[in-house]
Protein backbone atom coordinates (compact mmCIF):
# COMPACT_ATOMS: atom_id res chain seq x y z
CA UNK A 1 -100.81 226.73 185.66
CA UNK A 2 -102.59 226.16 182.33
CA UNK A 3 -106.15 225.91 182.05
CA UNK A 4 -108.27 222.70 181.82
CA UNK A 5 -109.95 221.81 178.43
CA UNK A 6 -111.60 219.61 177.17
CA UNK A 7 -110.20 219.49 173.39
CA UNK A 8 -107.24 221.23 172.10
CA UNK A 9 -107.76 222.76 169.24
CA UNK A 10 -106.16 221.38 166.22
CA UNK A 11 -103.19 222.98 164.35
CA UNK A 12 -103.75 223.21 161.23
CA UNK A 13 -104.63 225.19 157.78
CA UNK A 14 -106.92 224.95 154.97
CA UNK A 15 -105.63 226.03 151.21
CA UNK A 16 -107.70 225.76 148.63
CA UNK A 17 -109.98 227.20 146.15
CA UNK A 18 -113.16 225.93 147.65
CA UNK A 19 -115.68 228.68 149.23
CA UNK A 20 -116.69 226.20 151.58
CA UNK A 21 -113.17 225.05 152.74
CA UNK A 22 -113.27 223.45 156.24
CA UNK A 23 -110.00 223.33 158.59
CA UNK A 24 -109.89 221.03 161.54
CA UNK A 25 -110.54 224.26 163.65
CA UNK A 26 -113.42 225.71 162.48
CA UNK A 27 -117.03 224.03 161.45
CA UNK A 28 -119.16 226.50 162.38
CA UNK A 29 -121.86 226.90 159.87
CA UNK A 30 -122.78 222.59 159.93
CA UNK A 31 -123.49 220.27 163.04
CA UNK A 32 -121.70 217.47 163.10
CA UNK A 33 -122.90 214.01 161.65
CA UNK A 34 -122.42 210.87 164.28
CA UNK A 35 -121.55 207.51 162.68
CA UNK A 36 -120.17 206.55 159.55
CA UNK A 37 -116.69 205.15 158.32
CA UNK A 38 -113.98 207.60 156.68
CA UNK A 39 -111.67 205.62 154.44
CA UNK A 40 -108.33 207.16 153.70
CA UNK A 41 -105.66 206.00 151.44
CA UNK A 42 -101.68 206.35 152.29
CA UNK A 43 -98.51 205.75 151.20
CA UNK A 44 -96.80 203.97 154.16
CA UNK A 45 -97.63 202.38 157.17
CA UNK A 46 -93.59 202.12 158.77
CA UNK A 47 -94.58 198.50 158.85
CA UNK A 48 -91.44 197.48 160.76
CA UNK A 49 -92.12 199.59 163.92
CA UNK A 50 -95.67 199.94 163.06
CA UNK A 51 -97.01 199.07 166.31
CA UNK A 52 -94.39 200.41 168.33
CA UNK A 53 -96.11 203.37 170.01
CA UNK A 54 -92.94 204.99 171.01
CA UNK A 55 -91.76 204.96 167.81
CA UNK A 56 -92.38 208.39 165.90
CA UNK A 57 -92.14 208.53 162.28
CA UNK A 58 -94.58 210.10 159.93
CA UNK A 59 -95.77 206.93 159.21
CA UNK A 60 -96.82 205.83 162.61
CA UNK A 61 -98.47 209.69 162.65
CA UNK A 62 -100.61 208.90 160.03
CA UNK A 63 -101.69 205.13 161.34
CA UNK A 64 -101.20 204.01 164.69
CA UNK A 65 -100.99 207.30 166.98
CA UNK A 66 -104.65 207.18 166.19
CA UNK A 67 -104.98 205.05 169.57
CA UNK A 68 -103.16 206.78 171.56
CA UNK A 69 -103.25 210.62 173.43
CA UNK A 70 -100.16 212.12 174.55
CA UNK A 71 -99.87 214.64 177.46
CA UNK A 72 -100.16 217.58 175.76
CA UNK A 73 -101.04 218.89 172.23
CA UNK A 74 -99.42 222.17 170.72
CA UNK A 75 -101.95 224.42 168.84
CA UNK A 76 -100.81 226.14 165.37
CA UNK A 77 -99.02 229.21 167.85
CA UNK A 78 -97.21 226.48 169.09
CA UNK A 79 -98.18 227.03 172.59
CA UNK A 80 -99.42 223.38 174.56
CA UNK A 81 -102.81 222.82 175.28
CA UNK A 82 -103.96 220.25 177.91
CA UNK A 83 -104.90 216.40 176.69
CA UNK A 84 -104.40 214.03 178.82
CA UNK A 85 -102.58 216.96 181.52
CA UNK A 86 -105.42 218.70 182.35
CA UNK A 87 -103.09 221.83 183.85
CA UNK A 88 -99.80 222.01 185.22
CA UNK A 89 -97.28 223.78 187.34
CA UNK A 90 -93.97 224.70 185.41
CA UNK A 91 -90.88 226.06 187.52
CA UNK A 92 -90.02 229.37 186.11
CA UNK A 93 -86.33 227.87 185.31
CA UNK A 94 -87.70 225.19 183.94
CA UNK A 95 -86.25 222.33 185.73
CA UNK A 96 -89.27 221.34 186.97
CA UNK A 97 -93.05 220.37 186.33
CA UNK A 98 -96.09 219.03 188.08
CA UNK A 99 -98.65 217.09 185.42
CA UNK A 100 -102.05 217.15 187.40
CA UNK A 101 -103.59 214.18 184.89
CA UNK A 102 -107.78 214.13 184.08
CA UNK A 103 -109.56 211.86 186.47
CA UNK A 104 -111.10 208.72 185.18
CA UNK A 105 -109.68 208.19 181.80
CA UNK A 106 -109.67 204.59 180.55
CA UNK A 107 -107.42 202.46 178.68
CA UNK A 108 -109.48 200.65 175.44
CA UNK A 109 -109.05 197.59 178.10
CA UNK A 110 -111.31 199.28 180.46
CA UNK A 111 -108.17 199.97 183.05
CA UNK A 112 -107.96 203.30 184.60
CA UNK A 113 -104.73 205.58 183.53
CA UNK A 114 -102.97 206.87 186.33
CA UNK A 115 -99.50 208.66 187.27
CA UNK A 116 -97.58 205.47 187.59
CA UNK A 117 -98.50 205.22 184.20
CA UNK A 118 -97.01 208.38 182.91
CA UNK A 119 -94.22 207.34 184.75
CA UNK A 120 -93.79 203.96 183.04
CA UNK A 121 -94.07 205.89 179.83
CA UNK A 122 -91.79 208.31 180.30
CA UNK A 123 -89.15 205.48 181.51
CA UNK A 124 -90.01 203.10 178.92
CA UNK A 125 -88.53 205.03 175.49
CA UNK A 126 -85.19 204.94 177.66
CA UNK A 127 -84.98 201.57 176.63
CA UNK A 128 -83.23 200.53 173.53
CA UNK A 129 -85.75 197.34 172.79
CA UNK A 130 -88.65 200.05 172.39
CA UNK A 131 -87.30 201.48 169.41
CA UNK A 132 -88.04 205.10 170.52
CA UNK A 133 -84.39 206.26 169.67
CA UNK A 134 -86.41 210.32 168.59
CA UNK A 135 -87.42 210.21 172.36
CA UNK A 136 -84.49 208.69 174.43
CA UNK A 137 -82.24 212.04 174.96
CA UNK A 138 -85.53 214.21 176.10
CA UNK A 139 -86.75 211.34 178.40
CA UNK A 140 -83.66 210.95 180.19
CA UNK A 141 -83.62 214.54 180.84
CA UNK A 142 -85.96 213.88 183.88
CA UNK A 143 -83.47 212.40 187.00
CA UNK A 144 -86.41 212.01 189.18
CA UNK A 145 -90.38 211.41 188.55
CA UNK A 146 -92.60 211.56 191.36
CA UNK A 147 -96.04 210.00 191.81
CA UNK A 148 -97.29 211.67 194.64
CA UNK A 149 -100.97 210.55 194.49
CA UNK A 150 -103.05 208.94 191.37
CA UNK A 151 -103.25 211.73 189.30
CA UNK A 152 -100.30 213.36 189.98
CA UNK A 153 -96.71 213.26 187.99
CA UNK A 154 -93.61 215.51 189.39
CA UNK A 155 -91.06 215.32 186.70
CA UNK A 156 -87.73 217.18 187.87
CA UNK A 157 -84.87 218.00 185.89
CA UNK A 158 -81.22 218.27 185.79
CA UNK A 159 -80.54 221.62 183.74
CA UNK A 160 -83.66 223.64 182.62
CA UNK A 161 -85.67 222.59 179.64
CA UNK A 162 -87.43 224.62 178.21
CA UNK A 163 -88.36 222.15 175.28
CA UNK A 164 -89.87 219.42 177.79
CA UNK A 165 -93.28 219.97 176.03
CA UNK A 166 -92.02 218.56 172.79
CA UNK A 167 -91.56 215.26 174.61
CA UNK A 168 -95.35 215.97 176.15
CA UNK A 169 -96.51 216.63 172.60
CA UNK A 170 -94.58 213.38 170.72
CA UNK A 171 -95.02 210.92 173.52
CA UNK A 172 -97.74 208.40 173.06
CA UNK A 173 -99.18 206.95 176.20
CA UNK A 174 -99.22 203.71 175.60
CA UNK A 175 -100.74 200.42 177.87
CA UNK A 176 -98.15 198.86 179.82
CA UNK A 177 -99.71 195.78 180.47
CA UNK A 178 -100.04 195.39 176.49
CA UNK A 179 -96.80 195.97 175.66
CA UNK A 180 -95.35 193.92 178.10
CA UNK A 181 -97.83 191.26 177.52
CA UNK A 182 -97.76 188.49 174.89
CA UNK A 183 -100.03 190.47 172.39
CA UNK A 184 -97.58 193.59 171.98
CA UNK A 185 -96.75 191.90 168.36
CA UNK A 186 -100.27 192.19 167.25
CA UNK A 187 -102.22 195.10 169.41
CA UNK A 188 -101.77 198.62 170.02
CA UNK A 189 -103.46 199.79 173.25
CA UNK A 190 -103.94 203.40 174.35
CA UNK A 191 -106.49 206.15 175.81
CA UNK A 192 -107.39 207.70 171.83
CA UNK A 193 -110.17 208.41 170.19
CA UNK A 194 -109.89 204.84 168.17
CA UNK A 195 -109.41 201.37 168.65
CA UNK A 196 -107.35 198.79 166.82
CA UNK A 197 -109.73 196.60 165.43
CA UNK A 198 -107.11 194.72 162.60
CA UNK A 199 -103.96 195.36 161.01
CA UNK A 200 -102.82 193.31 157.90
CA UNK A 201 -99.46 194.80 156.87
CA UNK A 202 -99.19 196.34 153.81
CA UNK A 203 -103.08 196.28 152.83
CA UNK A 204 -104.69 198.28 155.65
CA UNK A 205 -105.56 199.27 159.57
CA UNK A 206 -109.04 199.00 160.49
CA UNK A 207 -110.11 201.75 163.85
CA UNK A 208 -113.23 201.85 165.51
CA UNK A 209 -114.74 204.36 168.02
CA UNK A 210 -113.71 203.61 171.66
CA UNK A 211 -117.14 205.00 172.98
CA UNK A 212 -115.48 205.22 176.56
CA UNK A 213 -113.31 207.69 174.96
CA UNK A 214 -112.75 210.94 177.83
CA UNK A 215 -114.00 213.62 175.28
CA UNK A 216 -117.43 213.75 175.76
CA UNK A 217 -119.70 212.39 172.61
CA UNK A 218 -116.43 212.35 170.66
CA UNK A 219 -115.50 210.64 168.28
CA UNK A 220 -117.81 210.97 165.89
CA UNK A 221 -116.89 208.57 163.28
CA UNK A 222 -118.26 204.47 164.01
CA UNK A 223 -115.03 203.65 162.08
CA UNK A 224 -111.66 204.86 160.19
CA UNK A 225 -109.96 202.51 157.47
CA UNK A 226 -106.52 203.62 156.75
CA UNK A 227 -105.30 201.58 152.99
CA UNK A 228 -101.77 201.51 151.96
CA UNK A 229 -101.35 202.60 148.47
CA UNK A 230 -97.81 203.46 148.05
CA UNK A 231 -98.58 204.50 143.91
CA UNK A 232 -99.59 208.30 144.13
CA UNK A 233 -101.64 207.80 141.10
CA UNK A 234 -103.57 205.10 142.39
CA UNK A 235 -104.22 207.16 145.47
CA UNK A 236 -105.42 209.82 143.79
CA UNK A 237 -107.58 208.01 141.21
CA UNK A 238 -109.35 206.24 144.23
CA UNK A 239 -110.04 209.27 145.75
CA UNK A 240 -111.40 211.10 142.73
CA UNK A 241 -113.47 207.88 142.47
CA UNK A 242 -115.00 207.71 145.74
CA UNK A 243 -113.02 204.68 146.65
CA UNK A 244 -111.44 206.81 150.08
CA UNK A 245 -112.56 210.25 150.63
CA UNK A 246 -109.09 210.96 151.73
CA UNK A 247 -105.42 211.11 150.40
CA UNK A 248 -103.83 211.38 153.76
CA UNK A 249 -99.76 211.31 150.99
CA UNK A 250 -100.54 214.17 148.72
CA UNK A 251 -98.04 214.35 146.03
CA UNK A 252 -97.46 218.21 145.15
CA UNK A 253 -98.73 217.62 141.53
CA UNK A 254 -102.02 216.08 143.31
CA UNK A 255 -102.06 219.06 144.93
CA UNK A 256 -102.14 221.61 142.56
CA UNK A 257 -104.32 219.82 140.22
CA UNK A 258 -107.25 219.44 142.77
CA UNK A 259 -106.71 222.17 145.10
CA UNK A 260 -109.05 224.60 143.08
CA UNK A 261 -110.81 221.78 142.39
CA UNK A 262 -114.71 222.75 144.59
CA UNK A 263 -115.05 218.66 145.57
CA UNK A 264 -112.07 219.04 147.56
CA UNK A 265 -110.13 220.78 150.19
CA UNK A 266 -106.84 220.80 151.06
CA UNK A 267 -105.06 220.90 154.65
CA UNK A 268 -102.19 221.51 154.49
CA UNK A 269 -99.02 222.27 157.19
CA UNK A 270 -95.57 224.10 156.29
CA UNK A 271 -93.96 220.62 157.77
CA UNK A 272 -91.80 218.38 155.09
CA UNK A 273 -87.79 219.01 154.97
CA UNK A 274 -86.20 217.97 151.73
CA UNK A 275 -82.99 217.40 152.66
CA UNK A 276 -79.84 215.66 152.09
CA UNK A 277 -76.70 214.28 154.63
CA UNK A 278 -73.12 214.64 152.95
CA UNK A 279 -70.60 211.28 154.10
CA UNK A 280 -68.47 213.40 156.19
CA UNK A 281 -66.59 209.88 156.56
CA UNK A 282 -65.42 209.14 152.82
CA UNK A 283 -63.40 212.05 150.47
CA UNK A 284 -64.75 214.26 148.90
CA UNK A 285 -67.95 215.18 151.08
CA UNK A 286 -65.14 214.84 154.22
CA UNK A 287 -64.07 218.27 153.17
CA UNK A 288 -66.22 221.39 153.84
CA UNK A 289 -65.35 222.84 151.19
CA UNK A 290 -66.95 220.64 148.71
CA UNK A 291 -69.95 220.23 151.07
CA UNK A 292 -69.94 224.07 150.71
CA UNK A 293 -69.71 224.11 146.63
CA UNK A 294 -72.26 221.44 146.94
CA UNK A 295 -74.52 223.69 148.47
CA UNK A 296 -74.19 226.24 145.99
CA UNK A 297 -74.85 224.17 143.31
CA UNK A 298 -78.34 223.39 144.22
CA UNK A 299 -81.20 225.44 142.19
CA UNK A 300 -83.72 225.54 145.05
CA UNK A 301 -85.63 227.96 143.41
CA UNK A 302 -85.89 225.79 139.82
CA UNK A 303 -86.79 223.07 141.90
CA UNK A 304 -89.43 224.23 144.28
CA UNK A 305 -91.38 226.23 141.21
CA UNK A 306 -90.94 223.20 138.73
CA UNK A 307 -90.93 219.85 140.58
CA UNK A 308 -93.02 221.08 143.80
CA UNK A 309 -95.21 223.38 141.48
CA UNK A 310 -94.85 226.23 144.14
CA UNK A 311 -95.85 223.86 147.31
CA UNK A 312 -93.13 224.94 149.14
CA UNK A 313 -90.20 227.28 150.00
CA UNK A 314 -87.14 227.30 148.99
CA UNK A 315 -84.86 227.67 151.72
CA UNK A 316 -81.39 226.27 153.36
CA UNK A 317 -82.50 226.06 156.75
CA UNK A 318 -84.88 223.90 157.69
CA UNK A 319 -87.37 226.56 160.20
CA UNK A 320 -90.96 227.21 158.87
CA UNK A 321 -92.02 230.72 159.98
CA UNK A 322 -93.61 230.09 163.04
CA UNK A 323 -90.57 228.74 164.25
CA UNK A 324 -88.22 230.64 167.33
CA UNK A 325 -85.24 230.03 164.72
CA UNK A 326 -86.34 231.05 161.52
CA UNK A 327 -84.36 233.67 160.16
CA UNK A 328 -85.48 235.11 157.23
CA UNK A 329 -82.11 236.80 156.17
CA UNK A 330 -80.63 233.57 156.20
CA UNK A 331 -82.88 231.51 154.18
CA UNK A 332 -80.77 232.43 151.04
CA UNK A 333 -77.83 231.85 152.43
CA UNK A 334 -76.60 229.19 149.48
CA UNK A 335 -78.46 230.94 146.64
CA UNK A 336 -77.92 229.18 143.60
CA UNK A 337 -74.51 229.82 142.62
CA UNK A 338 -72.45 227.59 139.82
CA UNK A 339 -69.44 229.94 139.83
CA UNK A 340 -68.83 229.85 143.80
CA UNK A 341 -69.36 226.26 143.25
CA UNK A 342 -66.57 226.19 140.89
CA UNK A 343 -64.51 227.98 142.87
CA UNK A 344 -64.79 226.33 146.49
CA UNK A 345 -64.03 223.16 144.15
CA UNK A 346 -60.78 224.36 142.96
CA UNK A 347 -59.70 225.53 146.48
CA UNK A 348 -60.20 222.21 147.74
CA UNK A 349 -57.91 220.69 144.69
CA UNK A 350 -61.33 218.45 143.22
CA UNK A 351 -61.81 218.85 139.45
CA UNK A 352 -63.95 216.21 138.97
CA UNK A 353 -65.71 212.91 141.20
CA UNK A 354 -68.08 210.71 140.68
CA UNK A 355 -71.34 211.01 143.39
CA UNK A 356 -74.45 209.09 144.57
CA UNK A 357 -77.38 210.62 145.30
CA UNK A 358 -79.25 208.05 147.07
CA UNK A 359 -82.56 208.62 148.38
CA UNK A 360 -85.91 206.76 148.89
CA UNK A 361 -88.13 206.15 146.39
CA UNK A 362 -91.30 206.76 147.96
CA UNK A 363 -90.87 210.64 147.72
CA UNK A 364 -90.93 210.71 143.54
CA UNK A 365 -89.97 214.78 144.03
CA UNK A 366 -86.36 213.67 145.29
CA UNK A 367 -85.88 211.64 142.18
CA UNK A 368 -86.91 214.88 139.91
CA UNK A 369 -84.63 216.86 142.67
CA UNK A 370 -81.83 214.78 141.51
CA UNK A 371 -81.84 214.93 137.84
CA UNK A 372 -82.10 218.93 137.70
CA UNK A 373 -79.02 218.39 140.24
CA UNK A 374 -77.01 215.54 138.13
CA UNK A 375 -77.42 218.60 135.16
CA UNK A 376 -75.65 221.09 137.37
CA UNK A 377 -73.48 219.02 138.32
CA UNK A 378 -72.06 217.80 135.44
CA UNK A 379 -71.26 221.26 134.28
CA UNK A 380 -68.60 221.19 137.72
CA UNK A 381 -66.81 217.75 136.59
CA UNK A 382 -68.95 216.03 139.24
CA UNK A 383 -71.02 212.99 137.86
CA UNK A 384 -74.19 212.10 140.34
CA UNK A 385 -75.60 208.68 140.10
CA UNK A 386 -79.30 208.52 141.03
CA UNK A 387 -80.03 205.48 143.27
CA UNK A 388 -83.72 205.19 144.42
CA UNK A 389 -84.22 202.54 147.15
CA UNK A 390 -86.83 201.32 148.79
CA UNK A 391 -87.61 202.91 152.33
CA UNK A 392 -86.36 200.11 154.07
CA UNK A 393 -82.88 199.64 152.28
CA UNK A 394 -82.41 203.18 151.99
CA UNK A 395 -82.26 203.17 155.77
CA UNK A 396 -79.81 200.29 155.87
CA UNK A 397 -77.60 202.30 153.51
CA UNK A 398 -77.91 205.34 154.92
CA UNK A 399 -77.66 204.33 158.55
CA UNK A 400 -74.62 202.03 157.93
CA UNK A 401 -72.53 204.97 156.05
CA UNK A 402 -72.18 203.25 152.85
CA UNK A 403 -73.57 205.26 150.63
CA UNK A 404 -70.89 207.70 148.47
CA UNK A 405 -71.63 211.27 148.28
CA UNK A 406 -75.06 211.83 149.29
CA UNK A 407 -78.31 210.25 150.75
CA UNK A 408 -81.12 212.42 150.39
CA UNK A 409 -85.09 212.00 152.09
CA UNK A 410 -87.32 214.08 154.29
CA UNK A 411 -87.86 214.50 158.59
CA UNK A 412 -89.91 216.25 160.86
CA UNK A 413 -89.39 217.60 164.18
CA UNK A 414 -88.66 221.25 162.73
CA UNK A 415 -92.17 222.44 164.13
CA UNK A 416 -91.67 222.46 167.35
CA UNK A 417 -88.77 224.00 169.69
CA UNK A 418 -85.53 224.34 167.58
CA UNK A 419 -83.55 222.04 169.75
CA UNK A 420 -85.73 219.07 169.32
CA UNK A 421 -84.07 218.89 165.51
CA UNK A 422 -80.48 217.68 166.49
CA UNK A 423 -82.20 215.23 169.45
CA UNK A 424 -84.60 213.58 167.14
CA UNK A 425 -83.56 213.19 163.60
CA UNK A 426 -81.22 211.32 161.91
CA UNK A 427 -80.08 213.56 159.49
CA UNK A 428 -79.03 215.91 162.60
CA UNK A 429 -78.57 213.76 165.51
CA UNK A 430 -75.92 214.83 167.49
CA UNK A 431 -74.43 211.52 168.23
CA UNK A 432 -75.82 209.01 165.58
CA UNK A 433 -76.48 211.56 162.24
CA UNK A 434 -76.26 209.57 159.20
CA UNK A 435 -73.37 212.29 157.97
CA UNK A 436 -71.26 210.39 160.37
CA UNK A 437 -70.58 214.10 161.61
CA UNK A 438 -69.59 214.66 165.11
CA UNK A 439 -68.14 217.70 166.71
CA UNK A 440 -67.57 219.63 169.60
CA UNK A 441 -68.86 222.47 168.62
CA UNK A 442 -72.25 221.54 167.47
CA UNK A 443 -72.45 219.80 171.17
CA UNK A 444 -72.26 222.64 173.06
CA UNK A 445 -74.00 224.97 170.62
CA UNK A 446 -76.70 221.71 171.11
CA UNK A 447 -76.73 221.95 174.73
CA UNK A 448 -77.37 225.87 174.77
CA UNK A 449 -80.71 226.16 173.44
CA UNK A 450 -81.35 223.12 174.99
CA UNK A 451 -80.73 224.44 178.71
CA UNK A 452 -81.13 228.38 178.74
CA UNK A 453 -83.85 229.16 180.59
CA UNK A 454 -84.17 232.73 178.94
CA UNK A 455 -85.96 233.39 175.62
CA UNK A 456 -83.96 236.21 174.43
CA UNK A 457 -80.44 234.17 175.34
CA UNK A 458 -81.71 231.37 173.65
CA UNK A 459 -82.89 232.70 170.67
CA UNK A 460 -78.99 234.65 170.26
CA UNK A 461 -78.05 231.00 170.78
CA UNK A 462 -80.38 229.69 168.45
CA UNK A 463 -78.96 232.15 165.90
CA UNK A 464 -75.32 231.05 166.14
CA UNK A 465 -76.56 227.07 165.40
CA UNK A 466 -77.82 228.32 162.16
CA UNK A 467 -74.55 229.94 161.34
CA UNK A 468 -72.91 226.48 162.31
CA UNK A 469 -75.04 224.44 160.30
CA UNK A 470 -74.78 226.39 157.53
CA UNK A 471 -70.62 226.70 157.36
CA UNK A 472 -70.51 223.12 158.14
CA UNK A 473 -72.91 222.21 154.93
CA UNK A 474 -73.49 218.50 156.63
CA UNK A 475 -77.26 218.18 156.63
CA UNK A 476 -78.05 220.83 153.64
CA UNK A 477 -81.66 221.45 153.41
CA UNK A 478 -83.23 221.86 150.35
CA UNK A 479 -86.91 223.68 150.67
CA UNK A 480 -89.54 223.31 153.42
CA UNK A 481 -93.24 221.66 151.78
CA UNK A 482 -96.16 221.36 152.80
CA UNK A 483 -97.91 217.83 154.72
CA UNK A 484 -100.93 216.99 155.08
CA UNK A 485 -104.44 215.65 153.08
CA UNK A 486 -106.25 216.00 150.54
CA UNK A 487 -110.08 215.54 151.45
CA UNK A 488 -113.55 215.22 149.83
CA UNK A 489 -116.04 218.05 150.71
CA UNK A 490 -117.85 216.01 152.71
CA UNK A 491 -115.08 215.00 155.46
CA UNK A 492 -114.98 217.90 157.72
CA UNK A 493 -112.55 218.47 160.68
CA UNK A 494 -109.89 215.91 159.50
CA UNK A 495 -106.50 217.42 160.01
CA UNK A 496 -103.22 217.43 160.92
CA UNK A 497 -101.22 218.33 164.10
CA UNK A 498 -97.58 219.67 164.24
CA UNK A 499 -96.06 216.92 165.36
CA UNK A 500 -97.50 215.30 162.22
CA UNK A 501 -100.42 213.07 164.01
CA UNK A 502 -103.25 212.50 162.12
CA UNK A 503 -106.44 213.81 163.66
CA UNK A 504 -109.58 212.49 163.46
CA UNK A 505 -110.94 213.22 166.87
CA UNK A 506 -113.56 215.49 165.71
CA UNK A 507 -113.99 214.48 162.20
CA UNK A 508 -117.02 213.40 160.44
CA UNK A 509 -118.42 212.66 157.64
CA UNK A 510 -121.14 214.34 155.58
């Protein structure tokens, strides 16, 4: 049974060159201030799904999921730490688990959470109206949920999975009698820290304290004002002119520039995949080999130490270090290599093509990705168009298969349990990837680290997905960066959590 608590402790780190750095875990030296209104500029706002709380995208992480708790909350060692689940029971197979839920927490409508709804929750991301297509496989693991008294949830399971908490950790709890209400356009009701107060798309989302909140004398901030500024140099002029006090998008080159910089700190998280999906539906990215010389033919290294200025790793697996797959041996496994390019061309009979590299133009380091790579390339016969699109019609294209060559961007979901990757994002779903990819194979490699129960099997299983991915070359990962904000001195305890939420729960300002 875990332990009850009253906070979970935020997982984060601090970088910078600041003596008096704060993280979001440790403020000893000051007491915190109460009051006050933290203003905080970023780039997006996922403005089509924005208040969707079942939705998870890094946008809703850094806006909306600011009203809502979720079951559990992993600290930085990954392990879960109680949130709304004060403690539970977990089956040693893991096919089963009993949430025993705090007593007395309260919707921002004043109405009492209780097991039924956990249960609606859990049910609700099943359906395809909710838009919660990153939560749909791991819900509908459960075959039976149990509500054997008000604050209890049984959750039982058809094959053990041991990843459930990644679903406890992602999974907004969200008001039922909001969304199914005629206001679920407009509001966003949950049990956080913060209250919807007004959302005009585009501009900016205005939070105040919900002073019922179940964390005692928390939050400390009266309000939070979240503005859209999609221009990273307009971000980072208003924060170096006092206009927010934090740049919740941090561009690398922001980065580096301020990070030594004593007015600010940095928090940052090893989080960000740069990554592309090859059309495995149109010639030539339908043959491996050419997926393979296209792997070869990235300079990782060039690009992580020019274009990321050393905010990163260079790697082609997508694992940061504290993950259970993360194999270090493997990491170079497509070292930049022009002459095995050439070669696995010529074995699969392509001299020359003609490439897109289409990608979304909010994340300027892909477009600087792509013209180091439209050099290399053109020294293998291949010519590489760069198309920047906006978010929303990058999607279309990349969703819809329509793009030729490549369509390149950035996901989450690598910082928790390995198997979460292939269920969540669509650069490695296994039945809707946007490589048009499917296989047999990478099923049942799938379903083993999904349902063995022990650690030391799982991780051997773990081991033989990278191989996979890496042979097949479909989802090629570029380097792992870094997420996270970029803060005044004054703002102390804002951070970030690993499943990319922004947290403000026991941040205040100076």
């Amino acid at each position: 049974m875990a332990p009850a608590s009253s906070t979970a402790p935020p997982a984060a780190a601090s970088v910078g060159g600041a003596a008096a750095a704060t993280t979001p875990s440790a403020v000893a030296a000051s007491l915190p201030k109460v009051g006050g209104t933290l203003n905080i500029a970023r780039a997006d706002e996922g403005a089509a799904t924005a208040l969707e709380g079942h939705g998870v995208s890094l946008a809703s992480q850094g806006t909306s999921a600011l009203v809502y708790d979720t079951l559990v909350q992993y600290d930085s060692s990954m392990q879960p730490q109680p949130q709304l689940a004060e403690s539970w029971d977990l089956a040693s197979d893991y096919t089963q688990i009993k949430l025993n839920l705090r007593k007395g927490i309260q919707y921002h409508t004043g109405r009492e959470l209780t097991a039924d709804d956990i249960k609606w929750n859990v049910l609700r991301v099943r359906d395809p109206k909710a838009n919660a297509t990153q939560l749909i496989g791991m819900s509908g693991w459960f075959t039976t949920i149990d509500t054997p008294d008000k604050y209890t949830v049984v959750l039982k399971a058809d094959q053990p999975r041991s990843s459930m908490f990644d679903l406890f950790s992602y999974l907004n709890i969200a008001d039922r009698q909001t969304v199914e209400g005629p206001d679920s356009q407009s509001k966003a009701v949950g049990t956080g820290a913060f209250t919807l107060d007004e959302w005009v798309p585009g501009d900016h989302w205005h939070f105040l304290k919900n002073k019922a909140f179940w964390q005692s004398g928390r939050p400390y901030l009266d309000e939070v004002v979240i503005k859209i500024v999609s221009d990273p140099q307009s971000r980072s002029a208003q924060l170096e002119a006092g206009a927010v006090s934090v740049d919740n998008s941090p561009t690398p080159v922001n980065t580096v520039r301020l990070i030594n910089d004593p007015k600010y700190n940095a928090v940052l998280i090893p989080g960000i995949v740069y990554l592309m999906c090859l059309n495995t539906t149109k010639p030539p990215t339908d043959n491996q080999l050419v997926r393979q010389a296209l792997n070869y033919a990235i300079d990782r290294k060039r690009w992580v130490d020019t274009i990321l200025l050393g905010q990163g790793s260079a790697q082609a697996l997508p694992w940061p270090q504290s993950s259970p797959a993360y194999e270090a041996n493997k990491q170079s496994a497509y070292a930049f290599d022009p002459e095995k390019a050439s070669s696995l061309l010529k074995q699969a009979g392509v001299s020359s093509a003609d490439l897109d590299f289409t990608y979304s133009s909010q994340y300027s380091e892909l477009g600087n990705l792509g013209q180091i790579y439209q050099a290399d390339l053109s020294k293998l016969g291949i010519k590489l168009n760069l198309i920047p699109l906006d978010f929303a019609a990058w999607a279309s294209q990349s969703t819809s298969l329509k793009y030729n060559g490549m369509t390149v961007g950035v996901t989450q979901f690598n910082n928790v349990q390995p198997s979460t990757l292939p269920l969540t994002s669509v650069f490695w779903n296994l039945t809707s990837n946007i490589a048009g990819f499917k296989s047999d194979q990478y099923a049942q490699l799938t379903q083993r680290i999904l349902t063995e129960p022990d650690a030391s099997k799982r991780k051997q299983a773990t081991s033989a997905f990278n191989d996979f991915i890496l042979d097949q070359s479909v989802t090629v990962s570029f380097a792992l960066g870094n997420r996270g904000l970029l803060a005044s001195t004054n703002v102390h305890d804002a951070g970030q959590g690993l499943n990319a939420a922004l947290q403000l729960t026991n941040a205040w300002v100076a």
